[in-house]
Protein backbone atom coordinates (compact mmCIF):
# COMPACT_ATOMS: atom_id res chain seq x y z
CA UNK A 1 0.00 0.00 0.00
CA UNK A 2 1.64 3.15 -0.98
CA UNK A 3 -0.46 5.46 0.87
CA UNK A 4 -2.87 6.04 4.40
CA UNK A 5 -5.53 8.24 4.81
CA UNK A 6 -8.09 8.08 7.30
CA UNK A 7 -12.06 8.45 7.27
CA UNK A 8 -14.54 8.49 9.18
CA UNK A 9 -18.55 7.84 7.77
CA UNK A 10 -21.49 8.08 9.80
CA UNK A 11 -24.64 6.55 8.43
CA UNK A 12 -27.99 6.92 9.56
CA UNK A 13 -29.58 3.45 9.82
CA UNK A 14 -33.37 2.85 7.89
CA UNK A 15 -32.27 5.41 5.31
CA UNK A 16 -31.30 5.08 1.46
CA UNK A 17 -27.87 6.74 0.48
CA UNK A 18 -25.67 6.90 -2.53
CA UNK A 19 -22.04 6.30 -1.75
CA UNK A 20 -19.70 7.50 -4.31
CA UNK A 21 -15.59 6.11 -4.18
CA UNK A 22 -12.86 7.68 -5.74
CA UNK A 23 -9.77 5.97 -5.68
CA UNK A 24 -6.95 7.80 -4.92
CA UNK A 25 -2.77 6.80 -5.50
CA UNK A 26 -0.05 8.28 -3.20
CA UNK A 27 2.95 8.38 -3.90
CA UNK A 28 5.76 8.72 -0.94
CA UNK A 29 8.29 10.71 -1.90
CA UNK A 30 11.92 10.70 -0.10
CA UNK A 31 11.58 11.41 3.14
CA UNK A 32 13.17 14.47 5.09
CA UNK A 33 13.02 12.48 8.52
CA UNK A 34 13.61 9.29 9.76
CA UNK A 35 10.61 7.33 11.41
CA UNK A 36 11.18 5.98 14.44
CA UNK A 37 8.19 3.95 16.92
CA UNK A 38 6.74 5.48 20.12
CA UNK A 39 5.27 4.48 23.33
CA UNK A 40 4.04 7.88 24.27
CA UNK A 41 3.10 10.97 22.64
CA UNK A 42 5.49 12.43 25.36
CA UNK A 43 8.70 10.71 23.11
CA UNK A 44 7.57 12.97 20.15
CA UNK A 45 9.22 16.69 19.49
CA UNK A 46 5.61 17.85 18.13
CA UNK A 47 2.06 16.74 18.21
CA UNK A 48 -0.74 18.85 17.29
CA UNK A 49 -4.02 16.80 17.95
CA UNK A 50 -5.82 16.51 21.46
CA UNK A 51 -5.90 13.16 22.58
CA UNK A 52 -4.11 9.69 22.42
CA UNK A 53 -1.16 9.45 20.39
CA UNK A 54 -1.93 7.96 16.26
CA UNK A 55 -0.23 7.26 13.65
CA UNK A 56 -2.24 9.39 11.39
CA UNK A 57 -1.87 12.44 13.69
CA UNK A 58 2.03 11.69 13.83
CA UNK A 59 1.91 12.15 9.85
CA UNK A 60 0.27 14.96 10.28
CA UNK A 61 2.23 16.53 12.91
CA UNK A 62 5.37 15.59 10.80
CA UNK A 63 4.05 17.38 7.92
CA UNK A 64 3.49 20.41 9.78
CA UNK A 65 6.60 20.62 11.05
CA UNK A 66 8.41 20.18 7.49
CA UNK A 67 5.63 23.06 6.07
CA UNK A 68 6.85 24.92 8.68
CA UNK A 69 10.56 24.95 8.45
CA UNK A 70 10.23 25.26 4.36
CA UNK A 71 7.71 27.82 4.26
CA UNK A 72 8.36 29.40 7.41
């Protein structure tokens, strides 16, 4: 899998809806950073979403923090 994004649907139940998927391709390009597995969101230099530590919100956090030393 070349690429992770998450989502989150909420359906009503006892109603008709029309679902429509696009598929999407990422491509990873050469990281910047090296990755490295946590225990604790406490073991990570940034992290800018409330709650228990994720993946997705490291990725996030990660790409923040390379927006912000680029772009400034």
């Amino acid at each position: 899998r070349s690429g992770r994004e998450s989502t989150l649907n909420r359906r009503s139940p006892l109603r008709d809806e029309e679902i429509s998927i696009t598929a999407k391709r990422f491509e990873h390009l050469r990281s910047s950073f090296t990755a490295k597995c946590i225990d604790h969101v406490n073991e990570v230099p940034s992290f800018y979403f409330p709650g228990q530590y994720s993946v997705d919100g490291c990725y996030h956090s990660c790409y923040q923090d390379q927006v912000l030393k680029e772009c400034g």
